[in-house]
PDB file of N, CA and C in Angstrom:
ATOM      1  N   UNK A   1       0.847  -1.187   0.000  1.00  0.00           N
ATOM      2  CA  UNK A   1       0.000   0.000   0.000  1.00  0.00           C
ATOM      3  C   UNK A   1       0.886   1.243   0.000  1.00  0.00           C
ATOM      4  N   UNK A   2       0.496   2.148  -0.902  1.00  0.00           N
ATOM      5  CA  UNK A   2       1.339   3.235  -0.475  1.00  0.00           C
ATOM      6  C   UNK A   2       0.896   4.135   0.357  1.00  0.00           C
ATOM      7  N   UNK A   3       2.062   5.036   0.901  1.00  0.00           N
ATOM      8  CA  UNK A   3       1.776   6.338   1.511  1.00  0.00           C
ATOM      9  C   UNK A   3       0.470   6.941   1.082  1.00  0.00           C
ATOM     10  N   UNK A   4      -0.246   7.684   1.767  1.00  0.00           N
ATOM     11  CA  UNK A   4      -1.086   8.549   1.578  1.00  0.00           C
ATOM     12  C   UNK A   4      -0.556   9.919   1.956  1.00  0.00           C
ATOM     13  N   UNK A   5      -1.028  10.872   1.087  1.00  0.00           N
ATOM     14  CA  UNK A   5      -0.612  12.200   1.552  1.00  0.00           C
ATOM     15  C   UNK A   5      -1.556  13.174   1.643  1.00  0.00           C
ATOM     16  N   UNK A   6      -0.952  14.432   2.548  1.00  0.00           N
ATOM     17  CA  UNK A   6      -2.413  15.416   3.340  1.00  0.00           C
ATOM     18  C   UNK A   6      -2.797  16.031   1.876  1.00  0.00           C
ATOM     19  N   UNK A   7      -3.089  16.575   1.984  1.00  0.00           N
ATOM     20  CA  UNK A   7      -3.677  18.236   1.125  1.00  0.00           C
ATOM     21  C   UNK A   7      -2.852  18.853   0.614  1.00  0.00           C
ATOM     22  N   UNK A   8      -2.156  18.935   1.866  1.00  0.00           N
ATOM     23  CA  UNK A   8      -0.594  20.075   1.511  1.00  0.00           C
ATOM     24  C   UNK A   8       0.564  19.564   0.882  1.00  0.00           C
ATOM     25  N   UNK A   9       0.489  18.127   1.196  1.00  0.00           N
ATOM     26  CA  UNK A   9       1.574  17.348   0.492  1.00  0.00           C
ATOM     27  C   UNK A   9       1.496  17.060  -1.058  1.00  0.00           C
ATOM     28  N   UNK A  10       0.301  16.737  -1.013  1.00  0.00           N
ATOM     29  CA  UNK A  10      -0.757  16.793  -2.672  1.00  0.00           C
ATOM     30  C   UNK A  10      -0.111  17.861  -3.274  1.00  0.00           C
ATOM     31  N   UNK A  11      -0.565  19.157  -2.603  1.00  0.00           N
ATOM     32  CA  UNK A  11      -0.150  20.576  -3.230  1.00  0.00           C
ATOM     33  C   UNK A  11       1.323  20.624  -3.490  1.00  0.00           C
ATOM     34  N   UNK A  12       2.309  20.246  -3.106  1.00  0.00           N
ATOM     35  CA  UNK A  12       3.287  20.047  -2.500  1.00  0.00           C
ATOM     36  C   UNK A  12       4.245  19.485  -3.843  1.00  0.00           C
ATOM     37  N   UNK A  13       3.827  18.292  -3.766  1.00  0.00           N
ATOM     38  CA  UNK A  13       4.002  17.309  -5.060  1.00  0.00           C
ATOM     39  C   UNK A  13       3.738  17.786  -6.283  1.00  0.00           C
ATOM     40  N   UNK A  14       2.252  18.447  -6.564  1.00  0.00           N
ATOM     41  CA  UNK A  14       2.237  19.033  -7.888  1.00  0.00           C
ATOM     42  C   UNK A  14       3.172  20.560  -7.857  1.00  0.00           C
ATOM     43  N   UNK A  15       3.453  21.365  -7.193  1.00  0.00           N
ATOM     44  CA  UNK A  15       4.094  22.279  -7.665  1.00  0.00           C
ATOM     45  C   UNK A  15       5.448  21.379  -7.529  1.00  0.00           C
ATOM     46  N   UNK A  16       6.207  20.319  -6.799  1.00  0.00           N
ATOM     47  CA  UNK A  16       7.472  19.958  -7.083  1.00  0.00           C
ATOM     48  C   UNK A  16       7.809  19.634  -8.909  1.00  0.00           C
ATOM     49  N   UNK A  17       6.293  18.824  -9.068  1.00  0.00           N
ATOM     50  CA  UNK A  17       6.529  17.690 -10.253  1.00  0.00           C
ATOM     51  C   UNK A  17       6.269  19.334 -11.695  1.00  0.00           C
ATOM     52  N   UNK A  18       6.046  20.367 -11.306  1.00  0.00           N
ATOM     53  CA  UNK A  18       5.513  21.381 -12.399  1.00  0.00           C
ATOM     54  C   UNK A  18       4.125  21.168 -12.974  1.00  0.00           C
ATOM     55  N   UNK A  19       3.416  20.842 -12.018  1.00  0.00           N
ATOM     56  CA  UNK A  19       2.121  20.298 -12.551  1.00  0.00           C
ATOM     57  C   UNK A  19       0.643  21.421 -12.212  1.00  0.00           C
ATOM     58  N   UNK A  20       0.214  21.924 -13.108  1.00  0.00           N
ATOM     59  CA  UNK A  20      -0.935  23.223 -12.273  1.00  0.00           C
ATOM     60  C   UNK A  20      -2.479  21.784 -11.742  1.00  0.00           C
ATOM     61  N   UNK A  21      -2.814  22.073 -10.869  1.00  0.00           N
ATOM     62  CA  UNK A  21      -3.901  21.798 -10.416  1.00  0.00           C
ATOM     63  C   UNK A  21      -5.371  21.815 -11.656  1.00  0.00           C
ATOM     64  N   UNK A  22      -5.153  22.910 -12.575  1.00  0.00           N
ATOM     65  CA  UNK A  22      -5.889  22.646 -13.886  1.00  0.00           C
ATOM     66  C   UNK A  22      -5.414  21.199 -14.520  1.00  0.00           C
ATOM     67  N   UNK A  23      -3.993  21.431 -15.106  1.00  0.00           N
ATOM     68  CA  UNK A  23      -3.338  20.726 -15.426  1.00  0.00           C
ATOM     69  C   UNK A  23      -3.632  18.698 -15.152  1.00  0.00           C
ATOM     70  N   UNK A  24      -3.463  19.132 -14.153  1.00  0.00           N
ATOM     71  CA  UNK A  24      -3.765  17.410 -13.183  1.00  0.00           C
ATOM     72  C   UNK A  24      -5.268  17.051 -13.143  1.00  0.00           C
ATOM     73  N   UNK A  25      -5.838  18.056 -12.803  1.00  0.00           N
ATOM     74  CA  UNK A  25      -7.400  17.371 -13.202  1.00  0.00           C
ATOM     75  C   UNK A  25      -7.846  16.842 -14.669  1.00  0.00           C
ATOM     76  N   UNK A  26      -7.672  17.908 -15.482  1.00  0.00           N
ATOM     77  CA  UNK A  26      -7.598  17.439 -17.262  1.00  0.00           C
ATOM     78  C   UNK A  26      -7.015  16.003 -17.252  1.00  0.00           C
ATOM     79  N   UNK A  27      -5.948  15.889 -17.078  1.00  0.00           N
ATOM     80  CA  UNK A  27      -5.175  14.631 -17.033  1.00  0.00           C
ATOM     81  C   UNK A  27      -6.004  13.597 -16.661  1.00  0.00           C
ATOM     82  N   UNK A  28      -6.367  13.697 -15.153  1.00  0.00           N
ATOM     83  CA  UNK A  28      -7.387  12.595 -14.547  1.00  0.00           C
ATOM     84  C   UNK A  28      -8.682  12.647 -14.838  1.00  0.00           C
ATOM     85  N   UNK A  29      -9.522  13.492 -15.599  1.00  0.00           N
ATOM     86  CA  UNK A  29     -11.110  13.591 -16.438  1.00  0.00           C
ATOM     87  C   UNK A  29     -12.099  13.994 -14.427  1.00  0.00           C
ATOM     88  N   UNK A  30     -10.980  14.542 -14.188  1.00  0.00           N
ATOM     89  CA  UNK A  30     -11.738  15.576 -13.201  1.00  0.00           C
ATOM     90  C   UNK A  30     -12.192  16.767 -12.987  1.00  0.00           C
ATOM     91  N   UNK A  31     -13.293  17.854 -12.753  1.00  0.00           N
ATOM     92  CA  UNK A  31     -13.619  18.773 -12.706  1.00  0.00           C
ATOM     93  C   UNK A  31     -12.395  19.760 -11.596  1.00  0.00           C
ATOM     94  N   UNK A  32     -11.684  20.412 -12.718  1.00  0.00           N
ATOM     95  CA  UNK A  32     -11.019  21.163 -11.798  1.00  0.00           C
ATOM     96  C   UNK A  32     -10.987  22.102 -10.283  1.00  0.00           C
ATOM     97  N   UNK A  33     -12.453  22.476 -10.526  1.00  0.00           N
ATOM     98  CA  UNK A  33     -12.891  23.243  -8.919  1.00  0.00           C
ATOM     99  C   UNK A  33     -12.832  22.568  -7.975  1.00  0.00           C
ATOM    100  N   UNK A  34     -13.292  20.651  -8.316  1.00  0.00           N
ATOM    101  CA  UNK A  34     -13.490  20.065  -7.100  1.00  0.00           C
ATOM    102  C   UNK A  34     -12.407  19.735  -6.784  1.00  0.00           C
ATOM    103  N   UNK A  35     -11.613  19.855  -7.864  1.00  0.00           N
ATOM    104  CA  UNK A  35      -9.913  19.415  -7.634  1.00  0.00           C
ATOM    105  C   UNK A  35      -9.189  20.329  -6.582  1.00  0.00           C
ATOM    106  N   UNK A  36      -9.503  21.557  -7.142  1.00  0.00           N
ATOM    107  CA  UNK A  36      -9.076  22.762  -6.098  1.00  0.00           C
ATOM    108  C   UNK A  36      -9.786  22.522  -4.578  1.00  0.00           C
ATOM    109  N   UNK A  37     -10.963  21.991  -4.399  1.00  0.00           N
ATOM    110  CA  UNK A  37     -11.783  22.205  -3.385  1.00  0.00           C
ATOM    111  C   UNK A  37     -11.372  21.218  -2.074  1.00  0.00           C
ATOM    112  N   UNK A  38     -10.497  20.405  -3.105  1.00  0.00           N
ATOM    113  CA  UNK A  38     -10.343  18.795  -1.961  1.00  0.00           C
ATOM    114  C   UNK A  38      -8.245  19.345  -1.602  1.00  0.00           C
ATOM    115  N   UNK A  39      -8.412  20.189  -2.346  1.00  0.00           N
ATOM    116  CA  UNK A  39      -7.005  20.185  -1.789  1.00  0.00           C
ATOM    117  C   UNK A  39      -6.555  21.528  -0.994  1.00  0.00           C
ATOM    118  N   UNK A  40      -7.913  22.444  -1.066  1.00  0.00           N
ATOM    119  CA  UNK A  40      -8.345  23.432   0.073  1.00  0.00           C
ATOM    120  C   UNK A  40      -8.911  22.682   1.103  1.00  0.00           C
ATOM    121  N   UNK A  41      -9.216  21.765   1.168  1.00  0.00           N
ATOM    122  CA  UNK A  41     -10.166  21.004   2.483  1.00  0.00           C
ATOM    123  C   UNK A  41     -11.246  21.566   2.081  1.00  0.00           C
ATOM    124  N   UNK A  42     -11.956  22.077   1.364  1.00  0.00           N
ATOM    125  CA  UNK A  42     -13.265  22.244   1.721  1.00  0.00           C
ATOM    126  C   UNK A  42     -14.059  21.388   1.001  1.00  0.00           C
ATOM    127  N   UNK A  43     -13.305  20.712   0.472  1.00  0.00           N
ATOM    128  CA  UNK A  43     -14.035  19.206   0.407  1.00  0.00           C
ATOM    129  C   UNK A  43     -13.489  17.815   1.229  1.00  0.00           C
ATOM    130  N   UNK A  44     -13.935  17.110   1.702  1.00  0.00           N
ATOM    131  CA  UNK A  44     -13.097  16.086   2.159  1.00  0.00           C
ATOM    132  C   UNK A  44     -12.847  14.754   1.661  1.00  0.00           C
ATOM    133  N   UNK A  45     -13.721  14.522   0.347  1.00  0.00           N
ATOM    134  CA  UNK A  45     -13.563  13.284  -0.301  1.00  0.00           C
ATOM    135  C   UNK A  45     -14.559  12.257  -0.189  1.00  0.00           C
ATOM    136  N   UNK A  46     -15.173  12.155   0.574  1.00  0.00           N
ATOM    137  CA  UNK A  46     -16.029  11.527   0.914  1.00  0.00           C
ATOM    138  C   UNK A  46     -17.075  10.830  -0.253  1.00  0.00           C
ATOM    139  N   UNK A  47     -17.431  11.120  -1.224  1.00  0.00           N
ATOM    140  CA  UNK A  47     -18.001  10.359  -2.293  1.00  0.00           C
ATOM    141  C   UNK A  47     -18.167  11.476  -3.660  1.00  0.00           C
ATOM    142  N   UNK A  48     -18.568  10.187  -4.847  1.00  0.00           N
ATOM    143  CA  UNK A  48     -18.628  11.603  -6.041  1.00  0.00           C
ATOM    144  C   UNK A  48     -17.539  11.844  -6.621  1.00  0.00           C
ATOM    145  N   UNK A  49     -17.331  13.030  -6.967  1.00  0.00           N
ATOM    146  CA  UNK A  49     -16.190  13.877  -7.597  1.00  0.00           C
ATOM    147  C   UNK A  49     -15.389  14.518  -6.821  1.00  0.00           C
ATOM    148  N   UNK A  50     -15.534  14.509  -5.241  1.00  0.00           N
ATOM    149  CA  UNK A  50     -14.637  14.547  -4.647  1.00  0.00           C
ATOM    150  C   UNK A  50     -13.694  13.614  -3.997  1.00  0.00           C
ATOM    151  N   UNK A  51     -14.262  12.667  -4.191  1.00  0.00           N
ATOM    152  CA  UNK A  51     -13.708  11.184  -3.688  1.00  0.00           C
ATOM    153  C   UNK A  51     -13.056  10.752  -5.038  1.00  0.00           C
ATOM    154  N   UNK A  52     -12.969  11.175  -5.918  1.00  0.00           N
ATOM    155  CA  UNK A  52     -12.129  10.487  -7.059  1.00  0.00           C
ATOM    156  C   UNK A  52     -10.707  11.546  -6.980  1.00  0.00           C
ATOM    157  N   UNK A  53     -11.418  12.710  -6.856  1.00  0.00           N
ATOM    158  CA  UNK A  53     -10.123  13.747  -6.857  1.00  0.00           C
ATOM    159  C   UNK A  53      -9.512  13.274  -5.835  1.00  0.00           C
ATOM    160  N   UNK A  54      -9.655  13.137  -4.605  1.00  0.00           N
ATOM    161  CA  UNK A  54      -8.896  12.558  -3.686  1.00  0.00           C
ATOM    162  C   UNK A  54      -7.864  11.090  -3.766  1.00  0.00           C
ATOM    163  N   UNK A  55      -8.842  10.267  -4.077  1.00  0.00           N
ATOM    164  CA  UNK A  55      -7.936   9.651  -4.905  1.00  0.00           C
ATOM    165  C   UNK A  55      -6.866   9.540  -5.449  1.00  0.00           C
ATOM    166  N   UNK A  56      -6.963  10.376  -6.602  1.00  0.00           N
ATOM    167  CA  UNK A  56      -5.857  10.464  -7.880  1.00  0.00           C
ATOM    168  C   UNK A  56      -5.069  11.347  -7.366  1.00  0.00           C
ATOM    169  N   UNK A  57      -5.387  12.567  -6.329  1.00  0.00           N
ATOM    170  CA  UNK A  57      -4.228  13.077  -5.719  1.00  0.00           C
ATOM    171  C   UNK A  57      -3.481  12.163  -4.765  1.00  0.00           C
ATOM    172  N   UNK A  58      -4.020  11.225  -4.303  1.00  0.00           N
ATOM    173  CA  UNK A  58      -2.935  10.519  -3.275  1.00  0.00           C
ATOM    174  C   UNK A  58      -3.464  10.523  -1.827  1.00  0.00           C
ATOM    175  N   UNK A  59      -4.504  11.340  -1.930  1.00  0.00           N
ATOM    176  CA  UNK A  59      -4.931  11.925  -0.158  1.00  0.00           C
ATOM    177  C   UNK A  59      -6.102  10.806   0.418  1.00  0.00           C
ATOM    178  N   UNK A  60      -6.463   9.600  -0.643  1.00  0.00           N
ATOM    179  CA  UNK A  60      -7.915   9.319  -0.259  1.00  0.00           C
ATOM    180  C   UNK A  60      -6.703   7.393  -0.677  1.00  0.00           C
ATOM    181  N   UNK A  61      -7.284   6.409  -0.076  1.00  0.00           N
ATOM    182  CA  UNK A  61      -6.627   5.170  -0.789  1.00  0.00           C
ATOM    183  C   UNK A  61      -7.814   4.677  -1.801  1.00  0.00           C
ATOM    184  N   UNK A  62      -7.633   3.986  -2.719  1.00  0.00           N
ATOM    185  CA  UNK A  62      -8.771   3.370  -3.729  1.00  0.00           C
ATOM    186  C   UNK A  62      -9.284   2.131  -2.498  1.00  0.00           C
ATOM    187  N   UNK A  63     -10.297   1.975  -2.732  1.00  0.00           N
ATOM    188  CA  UNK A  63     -11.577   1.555  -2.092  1.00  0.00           C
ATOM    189  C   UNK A  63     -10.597   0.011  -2.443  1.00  0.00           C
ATOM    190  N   UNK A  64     -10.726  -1.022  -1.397  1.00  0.00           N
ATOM    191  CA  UNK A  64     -10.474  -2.421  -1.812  1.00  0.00           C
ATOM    192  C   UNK A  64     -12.085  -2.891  -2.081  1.00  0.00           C
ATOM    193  N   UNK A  65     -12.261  -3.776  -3.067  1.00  0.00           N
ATOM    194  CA  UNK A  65     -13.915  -3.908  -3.315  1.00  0.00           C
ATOM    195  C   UNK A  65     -13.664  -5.286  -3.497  1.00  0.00           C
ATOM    196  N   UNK A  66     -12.833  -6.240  -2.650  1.00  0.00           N
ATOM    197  CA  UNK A  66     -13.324  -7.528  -2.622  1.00  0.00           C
ATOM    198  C   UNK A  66     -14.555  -8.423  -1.818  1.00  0.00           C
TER     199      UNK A  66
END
């Protein structure tokens, strides 16, 4: 399993890797606001389109569905 990372680390990672937060959502077929929203906390991931953004940033683990 890997690491999970906060919000800030998320944020953290994409400005290390040169990546805009537009940028990374396009990539992952995510709505950029909610992208912005989960990595402000004012979303927490919890299901939807914020739970995928979480996800693909690293902050949420993929669901085991066995």
């Amino acid at each position: 399993m890997k690491t999970l990372r906060s919000p800030s680390e998320a944020k953290t990672w994409l400005r290390a890797h040169g990546i805009s937060v537009q940028e990374f959502a396009r990539q992952h077929d995510l709505d950029p606001a909610t992208t912005y929203q989960v990595l402000s906390g004012a979303k927490k991931g919890y299901r939807g389109k914020a739970h995928r953004a979480a996800i693909a940033l690293g902050i949420k683990a993929e669901p085991d569905l066995q």
